[in-house]
Each structure stands twice: as structure tokens, then as C-alpha cells.
Protein backbone atom coordinates (compact mmCIF):
# COMPACT_ATOMS: atom_id res chain seq x y z
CA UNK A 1 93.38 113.16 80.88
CA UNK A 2 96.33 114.81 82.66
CA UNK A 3 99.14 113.28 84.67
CA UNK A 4 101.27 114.43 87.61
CA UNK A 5 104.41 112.82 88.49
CA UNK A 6 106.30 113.26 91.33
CA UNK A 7 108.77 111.36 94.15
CA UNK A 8 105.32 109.86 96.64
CA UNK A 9 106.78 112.50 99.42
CA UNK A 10 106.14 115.14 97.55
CA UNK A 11 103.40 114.84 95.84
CA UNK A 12 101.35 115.08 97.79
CA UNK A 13 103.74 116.04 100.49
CA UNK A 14 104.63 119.54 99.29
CA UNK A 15 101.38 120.36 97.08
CA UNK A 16 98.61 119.06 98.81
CA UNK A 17 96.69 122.18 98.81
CA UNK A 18 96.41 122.54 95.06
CA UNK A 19 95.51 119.06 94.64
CA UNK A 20 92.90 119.39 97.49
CA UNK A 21 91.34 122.49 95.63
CA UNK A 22 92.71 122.14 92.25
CA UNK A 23 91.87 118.63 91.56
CA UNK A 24 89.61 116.77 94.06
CA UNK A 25 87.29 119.45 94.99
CA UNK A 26 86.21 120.09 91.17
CA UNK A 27 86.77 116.18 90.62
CA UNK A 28 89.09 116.79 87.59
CA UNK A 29 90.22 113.73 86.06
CA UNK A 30 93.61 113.68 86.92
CA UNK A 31 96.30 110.74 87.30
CA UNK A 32 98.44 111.27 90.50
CA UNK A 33 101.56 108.75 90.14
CA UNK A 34 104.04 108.69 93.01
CA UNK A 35 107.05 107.21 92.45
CA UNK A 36 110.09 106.04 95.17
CA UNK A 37 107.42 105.17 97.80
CA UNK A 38 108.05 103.51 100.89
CA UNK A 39 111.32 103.79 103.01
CA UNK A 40 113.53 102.25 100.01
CA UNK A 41 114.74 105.34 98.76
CA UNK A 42 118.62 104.30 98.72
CA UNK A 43 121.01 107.00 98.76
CA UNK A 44 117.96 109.89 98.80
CA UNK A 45 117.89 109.60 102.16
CA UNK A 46 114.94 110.15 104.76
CA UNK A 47 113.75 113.27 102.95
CA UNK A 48 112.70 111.62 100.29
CA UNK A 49 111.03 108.15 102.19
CA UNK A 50 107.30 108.43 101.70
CA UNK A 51 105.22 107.05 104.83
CA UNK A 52 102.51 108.96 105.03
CA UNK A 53 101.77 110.08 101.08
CA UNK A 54 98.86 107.32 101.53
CA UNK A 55 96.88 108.72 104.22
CA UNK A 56 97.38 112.52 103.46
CA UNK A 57 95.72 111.44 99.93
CA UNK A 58 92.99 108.81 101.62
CA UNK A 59 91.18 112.29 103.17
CA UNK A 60 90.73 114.02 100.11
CA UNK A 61 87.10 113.70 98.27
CA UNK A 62 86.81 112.23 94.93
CA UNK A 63 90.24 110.14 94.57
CA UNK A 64 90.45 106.56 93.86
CA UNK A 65 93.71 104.93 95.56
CA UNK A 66 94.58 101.87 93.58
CA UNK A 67 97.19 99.47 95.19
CA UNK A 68 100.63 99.40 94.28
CA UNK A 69 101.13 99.02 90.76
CA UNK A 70 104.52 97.55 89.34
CA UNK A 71 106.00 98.05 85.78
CA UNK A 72 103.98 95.74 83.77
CA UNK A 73 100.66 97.53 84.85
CA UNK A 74 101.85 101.32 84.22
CA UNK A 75 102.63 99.90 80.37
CA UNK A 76 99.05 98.62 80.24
């Protein structure tokens, strides 16, 4: 299983493409995490607030979108 981290803006703000083609297309089983989401970035600034990294991902075939997850259920 392979994982991609990334700030939620940019992932899949600024590679949608390959994960469209690379990933969901061929239904590779791949582990998206997105972290700093929402508009709580602190001093990152609006570059870097994530309010659409939900539905660019929703579109794409063969993803599951689990809710938020906190801490204690990424260490499960």
C-alpha cells in the first residue's frame, strides 16, 4: 500500500491530474492524507487554506472519502 502526504490544498490542489490518471483511473490502492485542512492554517496564510480539496477529490472514480480523522485514528 502506498501513501501520499501533502498540505489538503495541494494535494489535490496542485496534482490532481496524476491522481486522476495515476491513481483513480487504474484504482491503485493508494492512501491520500491531507493535512492543514480547513481555513485554520495560522500563519500559512490563505495559500495554504484548503476549501475545496473535498469536492475536487469527491469527482474522481474509485476513491473512498472517509470523514475527518483526528490523531488517535491515524495511530490505529
Amino acid at each position: 500500500m502506498a501513501f501520499m502526504a501533502s498540505y489538503a490544498i495541494f494535494s489535490p490542489g496542485r496534482n490532481w491530474e496524476q491522481i486522476r490518471t495515476a491513481i483513480a483511473i487504474n484504482n491503485f490502492p493508494v492512501k491520500i492524507v491531507g493535512s492543514h485542512a480547513g481555513i485554520i492554517t495560522g500563519a500559512d496564510g490563505v495559500t495554504h487554506q484548503a476549501l475545496e480539496d473535498i469536492a475536487i477529490m469527491r469527482c474522481l472514480p474509485n476513491l473512498a472519502m472517509p470523514k475527518k480523522l483526528g490523531r488517535p485514528q491515524l495511530h490505529q
